[in-house]
Protein backbone atom coordinates (compact mmCIF):
# COMPACT_ATOMS: atom_id res chain seq x y z
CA UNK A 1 -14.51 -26.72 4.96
CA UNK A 2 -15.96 -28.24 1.89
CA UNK A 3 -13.40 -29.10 -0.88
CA UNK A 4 -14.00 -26.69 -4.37
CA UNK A 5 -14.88 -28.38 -7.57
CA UNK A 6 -12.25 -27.31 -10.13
CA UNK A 7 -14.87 -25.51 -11.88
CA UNK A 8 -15.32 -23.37 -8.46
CA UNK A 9 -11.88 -22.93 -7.91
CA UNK A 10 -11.23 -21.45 -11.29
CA UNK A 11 -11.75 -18.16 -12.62
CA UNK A 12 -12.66 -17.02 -15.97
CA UNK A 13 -9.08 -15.10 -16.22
CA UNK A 14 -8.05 -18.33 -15.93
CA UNK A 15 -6.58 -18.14 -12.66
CA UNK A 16 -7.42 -20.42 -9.43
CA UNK A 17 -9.06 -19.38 -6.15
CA UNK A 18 -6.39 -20.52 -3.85
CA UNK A 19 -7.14 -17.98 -1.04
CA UNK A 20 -8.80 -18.32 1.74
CA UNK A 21 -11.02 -16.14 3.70
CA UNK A 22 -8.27 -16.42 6.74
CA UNK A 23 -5.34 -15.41 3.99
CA UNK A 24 -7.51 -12.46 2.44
CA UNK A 25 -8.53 -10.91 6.07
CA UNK A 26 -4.82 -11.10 6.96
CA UNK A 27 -3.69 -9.49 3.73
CA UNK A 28 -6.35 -6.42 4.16
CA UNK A 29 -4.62 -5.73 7.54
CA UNK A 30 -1.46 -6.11 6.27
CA UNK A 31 -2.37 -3.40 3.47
CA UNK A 32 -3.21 -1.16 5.93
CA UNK A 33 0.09 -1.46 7.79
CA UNK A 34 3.40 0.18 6.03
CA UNK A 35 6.87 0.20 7.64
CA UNK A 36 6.59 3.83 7.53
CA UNK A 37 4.52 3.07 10.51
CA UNK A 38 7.51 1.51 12.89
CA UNK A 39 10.50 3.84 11.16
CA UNK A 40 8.28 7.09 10.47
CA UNK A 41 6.24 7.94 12.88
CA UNK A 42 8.00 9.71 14.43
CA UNK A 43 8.30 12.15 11.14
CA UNK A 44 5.17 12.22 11.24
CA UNK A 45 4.16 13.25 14.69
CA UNK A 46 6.60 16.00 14.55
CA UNK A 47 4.66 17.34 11.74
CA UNK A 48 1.39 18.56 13.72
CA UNK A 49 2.07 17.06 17.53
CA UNK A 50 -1.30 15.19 18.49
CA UNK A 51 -3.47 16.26 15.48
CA UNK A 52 -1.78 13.86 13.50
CA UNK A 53 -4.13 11.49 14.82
CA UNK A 54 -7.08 13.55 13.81
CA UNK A 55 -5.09 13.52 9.87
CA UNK A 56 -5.31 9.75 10.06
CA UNK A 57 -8.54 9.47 10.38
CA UNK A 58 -9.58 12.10 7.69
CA UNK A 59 -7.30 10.54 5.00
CA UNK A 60 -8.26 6.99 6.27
CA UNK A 61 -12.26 7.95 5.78
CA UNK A 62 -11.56 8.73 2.51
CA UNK A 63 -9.36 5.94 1.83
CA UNK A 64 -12.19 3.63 2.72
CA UNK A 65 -14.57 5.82 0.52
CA UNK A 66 -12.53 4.51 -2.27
CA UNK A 67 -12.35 1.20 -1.12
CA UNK A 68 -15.99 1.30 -1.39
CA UNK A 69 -15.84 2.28 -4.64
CA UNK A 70 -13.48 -0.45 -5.81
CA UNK A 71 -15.20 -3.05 -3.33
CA UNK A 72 -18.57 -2.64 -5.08
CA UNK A 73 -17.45 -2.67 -8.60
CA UNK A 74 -15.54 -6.21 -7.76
CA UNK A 75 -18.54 -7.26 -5.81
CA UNK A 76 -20.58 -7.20 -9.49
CA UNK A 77 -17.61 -8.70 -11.61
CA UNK A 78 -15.34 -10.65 -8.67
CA UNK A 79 -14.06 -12.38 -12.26
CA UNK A 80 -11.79 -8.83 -12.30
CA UNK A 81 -8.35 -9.61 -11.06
CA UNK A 82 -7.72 -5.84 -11.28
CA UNK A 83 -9.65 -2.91 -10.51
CA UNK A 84 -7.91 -1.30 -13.79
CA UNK A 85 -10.33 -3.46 -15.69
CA UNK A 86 -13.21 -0.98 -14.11
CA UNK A 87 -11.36 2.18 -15.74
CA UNK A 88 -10.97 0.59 -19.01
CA UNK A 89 -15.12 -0.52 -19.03
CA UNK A 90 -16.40 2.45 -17.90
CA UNK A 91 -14.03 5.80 -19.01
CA UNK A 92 -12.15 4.34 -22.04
CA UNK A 93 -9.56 2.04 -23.28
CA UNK A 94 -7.05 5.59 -23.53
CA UNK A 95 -7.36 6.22 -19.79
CA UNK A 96 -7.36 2.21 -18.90
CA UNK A 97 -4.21 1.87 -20.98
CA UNK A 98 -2.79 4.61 -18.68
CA UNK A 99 -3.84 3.40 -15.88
CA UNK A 100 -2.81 -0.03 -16.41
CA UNK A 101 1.14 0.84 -17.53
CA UNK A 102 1.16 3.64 -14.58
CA UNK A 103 0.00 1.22 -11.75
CA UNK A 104 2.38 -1.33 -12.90
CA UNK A 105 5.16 1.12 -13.45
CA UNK A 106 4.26 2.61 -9.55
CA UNK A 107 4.68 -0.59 -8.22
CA UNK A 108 7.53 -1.25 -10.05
CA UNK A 109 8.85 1.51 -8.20
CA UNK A 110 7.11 0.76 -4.95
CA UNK A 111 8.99 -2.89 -5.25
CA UNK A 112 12.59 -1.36 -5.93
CA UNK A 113 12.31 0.90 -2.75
CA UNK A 114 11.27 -2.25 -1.09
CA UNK A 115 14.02 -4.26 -1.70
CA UNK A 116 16.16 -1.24 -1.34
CA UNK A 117 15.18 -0.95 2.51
CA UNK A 118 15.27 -4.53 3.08
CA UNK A 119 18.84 -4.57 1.92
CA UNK A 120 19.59 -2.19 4.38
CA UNK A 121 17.80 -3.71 7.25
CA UNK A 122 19.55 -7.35 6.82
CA UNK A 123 22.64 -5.27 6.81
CA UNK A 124 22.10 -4.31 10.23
CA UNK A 125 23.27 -7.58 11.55
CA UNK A 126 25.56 -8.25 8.73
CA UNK A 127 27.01 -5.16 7.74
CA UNK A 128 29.72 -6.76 5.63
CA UNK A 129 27.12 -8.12 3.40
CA UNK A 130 27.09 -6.25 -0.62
CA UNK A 131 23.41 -4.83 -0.04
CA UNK A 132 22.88 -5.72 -4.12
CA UNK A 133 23.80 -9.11 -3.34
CA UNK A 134 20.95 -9.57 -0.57
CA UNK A 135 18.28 -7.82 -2.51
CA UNK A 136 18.82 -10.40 -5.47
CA UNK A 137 18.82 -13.38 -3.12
CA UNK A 138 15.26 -11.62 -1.39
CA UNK A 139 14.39 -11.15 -4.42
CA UNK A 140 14.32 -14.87 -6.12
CA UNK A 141 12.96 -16.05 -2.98
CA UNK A 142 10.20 -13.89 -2.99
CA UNK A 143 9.47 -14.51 -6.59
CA UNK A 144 9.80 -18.24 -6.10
CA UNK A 145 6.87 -17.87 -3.65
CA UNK A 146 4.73 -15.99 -6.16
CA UNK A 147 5.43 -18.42 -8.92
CA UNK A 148 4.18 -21.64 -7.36
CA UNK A 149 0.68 -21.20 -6.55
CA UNK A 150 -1.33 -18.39 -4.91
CA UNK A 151 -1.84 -20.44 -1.55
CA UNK A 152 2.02 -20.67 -1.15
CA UNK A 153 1.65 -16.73 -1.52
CA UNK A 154 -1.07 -16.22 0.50
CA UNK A 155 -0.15 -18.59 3.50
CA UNK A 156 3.67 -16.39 3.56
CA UNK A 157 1.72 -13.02 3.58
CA UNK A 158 -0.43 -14.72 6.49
CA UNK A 159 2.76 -14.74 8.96
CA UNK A 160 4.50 -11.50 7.49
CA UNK A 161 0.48 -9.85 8.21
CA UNK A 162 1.05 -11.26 11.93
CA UNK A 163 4.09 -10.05 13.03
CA UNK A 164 3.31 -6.77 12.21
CA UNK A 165 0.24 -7.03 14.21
CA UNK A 166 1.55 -8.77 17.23
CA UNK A 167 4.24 -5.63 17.11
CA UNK A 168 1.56 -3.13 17.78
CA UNK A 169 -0.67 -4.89 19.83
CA UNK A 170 2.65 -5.43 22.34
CA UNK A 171 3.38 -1.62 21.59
CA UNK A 172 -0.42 -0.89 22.80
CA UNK A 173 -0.72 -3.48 25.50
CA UNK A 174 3.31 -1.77 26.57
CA UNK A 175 1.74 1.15 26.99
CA UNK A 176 -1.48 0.65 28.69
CA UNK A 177 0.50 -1.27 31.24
CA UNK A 178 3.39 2.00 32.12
CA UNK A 179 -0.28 4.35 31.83
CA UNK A 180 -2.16 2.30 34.32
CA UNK A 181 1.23 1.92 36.55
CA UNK A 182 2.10 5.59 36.19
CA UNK A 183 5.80 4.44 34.87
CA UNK A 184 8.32 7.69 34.72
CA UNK A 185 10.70 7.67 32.06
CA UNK A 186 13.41 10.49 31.72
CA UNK A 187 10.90 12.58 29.74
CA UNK A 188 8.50 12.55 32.83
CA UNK A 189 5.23 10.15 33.72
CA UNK A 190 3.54 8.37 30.96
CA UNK A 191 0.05 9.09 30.98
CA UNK A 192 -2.54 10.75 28.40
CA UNK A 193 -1.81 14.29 30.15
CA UNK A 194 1.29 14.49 28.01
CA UNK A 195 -1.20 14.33 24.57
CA UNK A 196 -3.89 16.81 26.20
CA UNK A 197 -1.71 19.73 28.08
CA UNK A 198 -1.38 22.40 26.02
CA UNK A 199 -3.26 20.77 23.22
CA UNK A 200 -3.09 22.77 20.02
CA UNK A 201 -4.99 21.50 16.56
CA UNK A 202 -1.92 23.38 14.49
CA UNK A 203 1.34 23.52 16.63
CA UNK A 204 3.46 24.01 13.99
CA UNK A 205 1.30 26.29 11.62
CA UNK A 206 -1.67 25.35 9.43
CA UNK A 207 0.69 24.89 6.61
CA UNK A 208 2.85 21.36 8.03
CA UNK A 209 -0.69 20.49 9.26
CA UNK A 210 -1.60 20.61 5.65
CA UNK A 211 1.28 19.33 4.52
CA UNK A 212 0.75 16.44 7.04
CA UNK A 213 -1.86 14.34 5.06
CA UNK A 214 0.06 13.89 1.94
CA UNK A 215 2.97 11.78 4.09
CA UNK A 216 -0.30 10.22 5.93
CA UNK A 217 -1.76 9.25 2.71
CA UNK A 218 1.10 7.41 1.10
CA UNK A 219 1.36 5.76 4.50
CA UNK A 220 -1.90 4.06 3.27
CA UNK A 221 -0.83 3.65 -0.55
CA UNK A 222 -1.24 0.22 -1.61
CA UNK A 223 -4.39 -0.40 0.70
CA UNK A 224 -6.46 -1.15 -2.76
CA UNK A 225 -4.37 -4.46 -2.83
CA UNK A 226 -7.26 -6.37 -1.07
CA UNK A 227 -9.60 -5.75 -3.84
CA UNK A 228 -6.47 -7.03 -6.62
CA UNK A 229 -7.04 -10.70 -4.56
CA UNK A 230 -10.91 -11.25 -5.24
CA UNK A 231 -10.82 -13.50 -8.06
CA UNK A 232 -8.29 -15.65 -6.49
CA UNK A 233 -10.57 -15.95 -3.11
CA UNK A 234 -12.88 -19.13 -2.70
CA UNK A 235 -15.64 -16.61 -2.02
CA UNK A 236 -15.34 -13.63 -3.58
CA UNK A 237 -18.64 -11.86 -2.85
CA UNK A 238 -18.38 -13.21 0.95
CA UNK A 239 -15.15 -12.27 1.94
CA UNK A 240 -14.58 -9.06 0.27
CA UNK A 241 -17.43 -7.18 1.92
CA UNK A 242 -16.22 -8.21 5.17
CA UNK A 243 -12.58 -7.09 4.72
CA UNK A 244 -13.43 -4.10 2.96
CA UNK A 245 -16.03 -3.04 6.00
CA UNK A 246 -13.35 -3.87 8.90
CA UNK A 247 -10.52 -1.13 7.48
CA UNK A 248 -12.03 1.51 9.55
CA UNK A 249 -11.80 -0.71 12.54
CA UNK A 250 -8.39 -1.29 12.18
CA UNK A 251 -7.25 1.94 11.41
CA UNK A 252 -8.43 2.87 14.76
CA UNK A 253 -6.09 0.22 16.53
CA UNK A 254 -3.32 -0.26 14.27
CA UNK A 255 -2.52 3.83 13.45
CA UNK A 256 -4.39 5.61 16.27
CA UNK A 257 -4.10 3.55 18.69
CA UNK A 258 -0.33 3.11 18.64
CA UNK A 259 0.19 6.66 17.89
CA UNK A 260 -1.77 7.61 20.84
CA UNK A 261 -0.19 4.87 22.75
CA UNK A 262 3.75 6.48 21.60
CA UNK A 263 2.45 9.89 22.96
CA UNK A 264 1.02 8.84 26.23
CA UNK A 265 4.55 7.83 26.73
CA UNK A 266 6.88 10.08 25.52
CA UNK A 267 5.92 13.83 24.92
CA UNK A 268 5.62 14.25 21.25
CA UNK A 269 8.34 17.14 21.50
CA UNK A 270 10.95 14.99 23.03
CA UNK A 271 10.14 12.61 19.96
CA UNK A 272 13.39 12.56 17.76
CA UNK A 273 12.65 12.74 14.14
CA UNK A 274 15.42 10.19 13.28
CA UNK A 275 14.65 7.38 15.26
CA UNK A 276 11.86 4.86 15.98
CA UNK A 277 9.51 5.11 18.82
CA UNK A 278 8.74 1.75 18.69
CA UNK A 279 12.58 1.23 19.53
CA UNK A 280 12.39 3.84 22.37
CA UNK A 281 8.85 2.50 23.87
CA UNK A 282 10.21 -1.07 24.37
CA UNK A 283 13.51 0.12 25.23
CA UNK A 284 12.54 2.29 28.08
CA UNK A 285 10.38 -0.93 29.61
CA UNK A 286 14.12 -2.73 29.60
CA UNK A 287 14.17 -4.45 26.55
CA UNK A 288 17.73 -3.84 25.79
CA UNK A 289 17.31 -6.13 21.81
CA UNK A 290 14.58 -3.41 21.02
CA UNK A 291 16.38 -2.07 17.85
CA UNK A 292 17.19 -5.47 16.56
CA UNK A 293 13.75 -6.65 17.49
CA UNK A 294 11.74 -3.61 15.72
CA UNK A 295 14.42 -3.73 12.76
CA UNK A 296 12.96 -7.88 12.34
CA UNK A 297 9.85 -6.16 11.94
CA UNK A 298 10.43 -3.93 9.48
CA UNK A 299 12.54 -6.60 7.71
CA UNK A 300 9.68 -8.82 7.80
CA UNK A 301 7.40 -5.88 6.60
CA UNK A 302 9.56 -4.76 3.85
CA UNK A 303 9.26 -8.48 2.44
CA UNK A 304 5.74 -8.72 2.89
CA UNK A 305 5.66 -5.59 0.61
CA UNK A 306 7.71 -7.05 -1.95
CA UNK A 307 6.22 -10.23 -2.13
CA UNK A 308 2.76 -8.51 -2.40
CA UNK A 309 4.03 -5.70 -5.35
CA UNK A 310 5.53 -8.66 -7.36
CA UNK A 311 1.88 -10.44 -6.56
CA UNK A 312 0.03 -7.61 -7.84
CA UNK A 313 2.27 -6.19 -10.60
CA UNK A 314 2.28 -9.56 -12.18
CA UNK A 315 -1.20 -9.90 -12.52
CA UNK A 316 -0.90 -6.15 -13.47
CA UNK A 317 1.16 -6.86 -16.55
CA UNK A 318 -0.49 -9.93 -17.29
CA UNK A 319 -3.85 -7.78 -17.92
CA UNK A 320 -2.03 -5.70 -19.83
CA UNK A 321 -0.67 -8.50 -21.99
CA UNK A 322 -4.06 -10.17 -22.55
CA UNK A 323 -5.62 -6.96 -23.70
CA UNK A 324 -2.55 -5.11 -25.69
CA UNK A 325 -0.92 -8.00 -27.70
CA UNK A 326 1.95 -6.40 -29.02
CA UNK A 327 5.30 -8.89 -30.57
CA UNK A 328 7.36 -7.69 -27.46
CA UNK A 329 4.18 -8.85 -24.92
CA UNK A 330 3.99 -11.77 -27.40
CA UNK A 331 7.19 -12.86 -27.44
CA UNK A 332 7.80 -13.16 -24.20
CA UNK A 333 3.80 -14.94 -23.51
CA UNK A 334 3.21 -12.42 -20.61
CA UNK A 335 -0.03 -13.28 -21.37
CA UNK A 336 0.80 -16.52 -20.25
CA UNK A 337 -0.74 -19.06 -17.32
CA UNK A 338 1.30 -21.53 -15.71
CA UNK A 339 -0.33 -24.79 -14.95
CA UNK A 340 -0.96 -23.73 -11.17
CA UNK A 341 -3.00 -21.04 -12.94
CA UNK A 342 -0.10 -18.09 -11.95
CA UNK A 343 1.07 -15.98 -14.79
CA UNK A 344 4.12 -16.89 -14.20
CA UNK A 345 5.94 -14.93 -17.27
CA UNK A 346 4.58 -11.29 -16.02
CA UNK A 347 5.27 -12.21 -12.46
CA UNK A 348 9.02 -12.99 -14.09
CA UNK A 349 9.14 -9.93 -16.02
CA UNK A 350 8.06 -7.68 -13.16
CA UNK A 351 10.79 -9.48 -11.25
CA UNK A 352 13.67 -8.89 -13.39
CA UNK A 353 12.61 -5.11 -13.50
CA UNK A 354 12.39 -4.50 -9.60
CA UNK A 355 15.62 -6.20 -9.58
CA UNK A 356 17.66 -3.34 -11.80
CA UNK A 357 17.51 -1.17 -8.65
CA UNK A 358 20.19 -3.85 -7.07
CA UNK A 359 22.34 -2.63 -10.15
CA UNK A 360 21.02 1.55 -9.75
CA UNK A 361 21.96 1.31 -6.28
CA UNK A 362 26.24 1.31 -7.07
CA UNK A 363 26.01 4.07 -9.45
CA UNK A 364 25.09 7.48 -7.68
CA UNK A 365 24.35 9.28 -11.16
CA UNK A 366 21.58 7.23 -11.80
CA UNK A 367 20.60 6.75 -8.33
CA UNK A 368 19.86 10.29 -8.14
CA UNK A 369 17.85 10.43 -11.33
CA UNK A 370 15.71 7.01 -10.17
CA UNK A 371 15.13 8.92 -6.93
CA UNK A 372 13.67 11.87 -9.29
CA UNK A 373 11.57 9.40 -11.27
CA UNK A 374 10.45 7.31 -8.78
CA UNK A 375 8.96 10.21 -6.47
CA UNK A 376 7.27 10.87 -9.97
CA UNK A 377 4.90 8.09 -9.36
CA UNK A 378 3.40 9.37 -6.08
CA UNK A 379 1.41 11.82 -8.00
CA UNK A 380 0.37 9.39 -10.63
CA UNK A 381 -0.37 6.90 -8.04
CA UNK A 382 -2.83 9.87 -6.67
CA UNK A 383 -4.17 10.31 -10.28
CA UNK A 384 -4.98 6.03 -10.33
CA UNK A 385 -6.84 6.59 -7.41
CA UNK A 386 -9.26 9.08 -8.84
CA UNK A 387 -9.76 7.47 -11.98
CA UNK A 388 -11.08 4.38 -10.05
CA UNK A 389 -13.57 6.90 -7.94
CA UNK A 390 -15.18 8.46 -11.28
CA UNK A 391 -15.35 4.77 -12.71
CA UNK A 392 -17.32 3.88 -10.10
CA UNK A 393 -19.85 6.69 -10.93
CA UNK A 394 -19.76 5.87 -14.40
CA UNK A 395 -20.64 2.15 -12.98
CA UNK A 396 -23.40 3.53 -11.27
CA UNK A 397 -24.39 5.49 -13.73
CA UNK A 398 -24.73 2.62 -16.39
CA UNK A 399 -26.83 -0.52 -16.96
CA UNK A 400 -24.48 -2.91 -15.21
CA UNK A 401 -25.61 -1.22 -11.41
CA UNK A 402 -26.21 -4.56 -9.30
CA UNK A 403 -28.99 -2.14 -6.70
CA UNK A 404 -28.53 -5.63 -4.63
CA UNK A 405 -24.83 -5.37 -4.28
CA UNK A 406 -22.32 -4.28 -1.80
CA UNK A 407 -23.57 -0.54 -2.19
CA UNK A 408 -20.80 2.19 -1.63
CA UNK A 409 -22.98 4.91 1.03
CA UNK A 410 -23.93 8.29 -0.58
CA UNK A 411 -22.18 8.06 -3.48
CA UNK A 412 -23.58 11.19 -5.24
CA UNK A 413 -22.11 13.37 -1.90
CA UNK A 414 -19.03 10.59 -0.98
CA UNK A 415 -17.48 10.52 -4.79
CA UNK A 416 -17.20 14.58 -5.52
CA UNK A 417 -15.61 14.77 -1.87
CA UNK A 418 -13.32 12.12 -2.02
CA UNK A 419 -11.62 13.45 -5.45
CA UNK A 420 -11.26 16.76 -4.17
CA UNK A 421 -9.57 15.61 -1.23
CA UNK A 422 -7.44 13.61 -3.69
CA UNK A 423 -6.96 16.97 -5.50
CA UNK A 424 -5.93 18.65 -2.03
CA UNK A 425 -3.18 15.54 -1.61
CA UNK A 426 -1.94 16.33 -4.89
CA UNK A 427 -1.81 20.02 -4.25
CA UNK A 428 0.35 19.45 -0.93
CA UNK A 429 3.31 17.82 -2.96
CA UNK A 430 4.18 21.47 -4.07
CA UNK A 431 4.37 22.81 -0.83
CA UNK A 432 7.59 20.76 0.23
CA UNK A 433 10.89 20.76 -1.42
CA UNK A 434 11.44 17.20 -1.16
CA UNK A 435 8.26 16.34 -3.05
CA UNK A 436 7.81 20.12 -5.22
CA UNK A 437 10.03 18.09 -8.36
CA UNK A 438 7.92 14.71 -7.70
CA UNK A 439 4.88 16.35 -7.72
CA UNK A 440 6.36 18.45 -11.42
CA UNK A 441 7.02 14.82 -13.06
CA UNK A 442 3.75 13.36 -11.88
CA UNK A 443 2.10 16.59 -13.43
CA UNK A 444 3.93 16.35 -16.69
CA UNK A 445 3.34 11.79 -16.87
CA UNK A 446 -0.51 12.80 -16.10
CA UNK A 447 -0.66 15.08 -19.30
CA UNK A 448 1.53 14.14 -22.16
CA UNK A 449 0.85 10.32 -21.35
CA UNK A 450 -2.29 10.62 -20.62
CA UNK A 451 -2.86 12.71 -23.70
CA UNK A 452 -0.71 9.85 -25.78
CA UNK A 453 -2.38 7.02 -24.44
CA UNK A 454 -6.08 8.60 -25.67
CA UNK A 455 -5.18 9.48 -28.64
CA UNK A 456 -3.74 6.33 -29.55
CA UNK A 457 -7.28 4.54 -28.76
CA UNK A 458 -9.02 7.23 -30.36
CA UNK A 459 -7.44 6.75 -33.95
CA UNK A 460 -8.27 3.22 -33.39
């Protein structure tokens, strides 16, 4: 590969293009992979039986609507090292301002329940460890990654990316080998009879059907990370397209086809709620370390997350630095570059923030209130994600169109359908208990702050 002149590697934020095409294809997969995945599935499943397969491929078409959306904007101004920047251009500084402090705060939470579950995971072989303790040491670790140059980042999420893969792909391959050998396991013969007998779209009512796409859609949350590496890529306008067009592709084998691959094996009734069926897959094929192996995974997974919401929400805050000076941003330079062209403060700041959940996590009052506030930004995340869609119109609709660029398909018909779908998400979190107060906090954030943050750019 041909060596970058330092004018090439450099962005106009200021920032360096220390990915590589290899790092940024590894990072879209990654995005596209949650823990939720190996732990939840199982949740999930039990939901709506076989259909669930069917929900994640609705909610991941329109998830890759919107990546559209966000690839094609980036694909005119790769310069963007946040698609935030697109809300602020094309709807208003009010709603960018929003956006900006609500994506950062989301991931802020996104981070803390993060470290939170990898606490708990290292705990599993050293359960005399103080959890707080381990999520600090993860934490400075992970932050030390960020904080020396984006290839240091980008080469760890390379290897976090590929054990999640190589996970499912032995999960799949597991599977197609007990199918093709006609394997029995104590809940009968594995084989694709035990997804198609008695088939019904809506086992368990239209209404957990329903209610099935809202835990499917935050099992995609944070897929829009891709786009947040462009401007550090050696070839922004090259490699986005390509990792933007492959999501579909490995939705298909990473979701569906392990899914489908758990209930060949094991009826989807027998599936227990509480437990893994990656543990139970490998187990039942003799591998006796399967919990310890499957918890490495999820260990490894929950650090990948981290390491990429400290990535992202330091960039995040930077922006937000750079384009609301204010003598708390300014005092501590959060609007700051380190010499390896990192912004090093915000990626600090965002730090030391994730890391108060170590402290929330030994006092139960506040706990309980976090929990409250941090299922808060669910719904807001949900608003984020429309706000980038009707952007993207506005983009379209403006002077800026590149009619040569990486073209989101039917726009006109793809936009409308993909907020109302959005709208239908949102909707669901009322329907459940567990999300009916998240979903009343996101609500009242969306309005008041929302109504705050225009008015504040209005009068100015």
């Amino acid at each position: 590969m041909s060596q970058l002149s330092k004018e090439d590697k450099e962005v106009k934020n200021g920032m360096v293009r220390g990915l590589q095409n290899r790092h940024v294809q590894l990072i879209a997969i990654a995005g596209t992979i949650g823990t939720g995945l190996f732990m939840g599935s199982g949740r999930a499943i039990s939901l709506t039986g076989p259909s669930i397969v069917l929900v994640y491929l609705i909610t991941g078409a329109f998830m890759f609507m919107m990546m559209r959306a966000i690839g094609e904007m980036l694909y005119y101004d790769p310069d963007q090292h946040t698609f935030i920047n697109f809300i602020t251009k094309y709807i208003g500084p009010g709603w960018g301002y929003f956006s900006g402090l609500s994506y950062w705060l989301s991931l802020i939470f996104i981070g803390m329940a993060d470290i939170t579950a990898l606490g708990s995971y290292v705990q599993y072989w050293f359960p005399n460890w103080h959890s707080w303790l381990i999520q600090l040491v993860a934490l400075v670790i992970l932050a030390s990654v960020n904080l020396i140059a984006v290839k240091i980042f980008g080469e760890t999420e390379f290897w976090f990316a590929m054990i999640k893969i190589v996970a499912i792909i032995a999960l799949i391959a597991t599977a197609g080998f007990m199918i093709a050998t006609g394997f029995q396991t104590p809940h009968g013969q594995a084989s694709f009879t035990n997804i198609t007998n008695h088939f019904s779209l809506f086992p368990r009512g239209t209404l957990k059907f329903f209610m099935g796409f809202q835990m499917v859609f935050f099992a995609y949350q944070a897929i829009e990370f891709v786009g947040v590496t462009t401007s550090e890529t050696e070839n922004p306008r090259k490699v986005l397209p390509k990792a933007i067009q492959e999501i579909p592709v490995r939705i298909i084998i990473f979701y569906v086809g392990s899914l489908i691959s758990i209930m060949a094996i094991l009826p989807w009734k027998d599936l227990p709620v509480d437990k893994s069926p990656f543990v139970m897959v490998f187990q039942l094929v003799g591998i006796k370390w399967a919990a310890a192996l499957i918890n490495f995974v999820v260990l490894t997974s929950s650090a990948s997350a981290l390491n990429s919401v400290l990535y992202s929400s330091g960039r995040h805050l930077y922006q937000l630095a750079c384009e609301n000076a204010n003598p708390f941003t300014n005092a501590l330079k959060f609007n700051r570059l380190s010499r390896q062209g990192v912004p090093s403060r915000a990626i600090i700041g965002s730090a030391a923030v994730v890391g108060v959940s170590a402290i929330i996590s030994v006092l139960p009052g506040i706990s309980d209130a976090f929990a409250l506030i941090a299922a808060s930004s669910s719904g807001v995340y949900i608003a984020i994600y429309a706000l980038t869609m009707i952007a993207h119109w506005k983009y379209r609709q403006s002077s800026d169109f590149m009619p040569d660029g990486f073209l989101m398909p039917m726009y006109k018909v793809a936009t409308p359908i993909t907020l109302a779908f959005f709208a239908c998400v949102f909707m669901s979190l009322f329907l459940q208990e567990s999300t009916f107060i998240g979903a009343v906090g996101a609500s009242i954030w969306i309005i008041f702050f929302g109504f705050y943050c225009n008015f504040k750019f209005k009068t100015k």
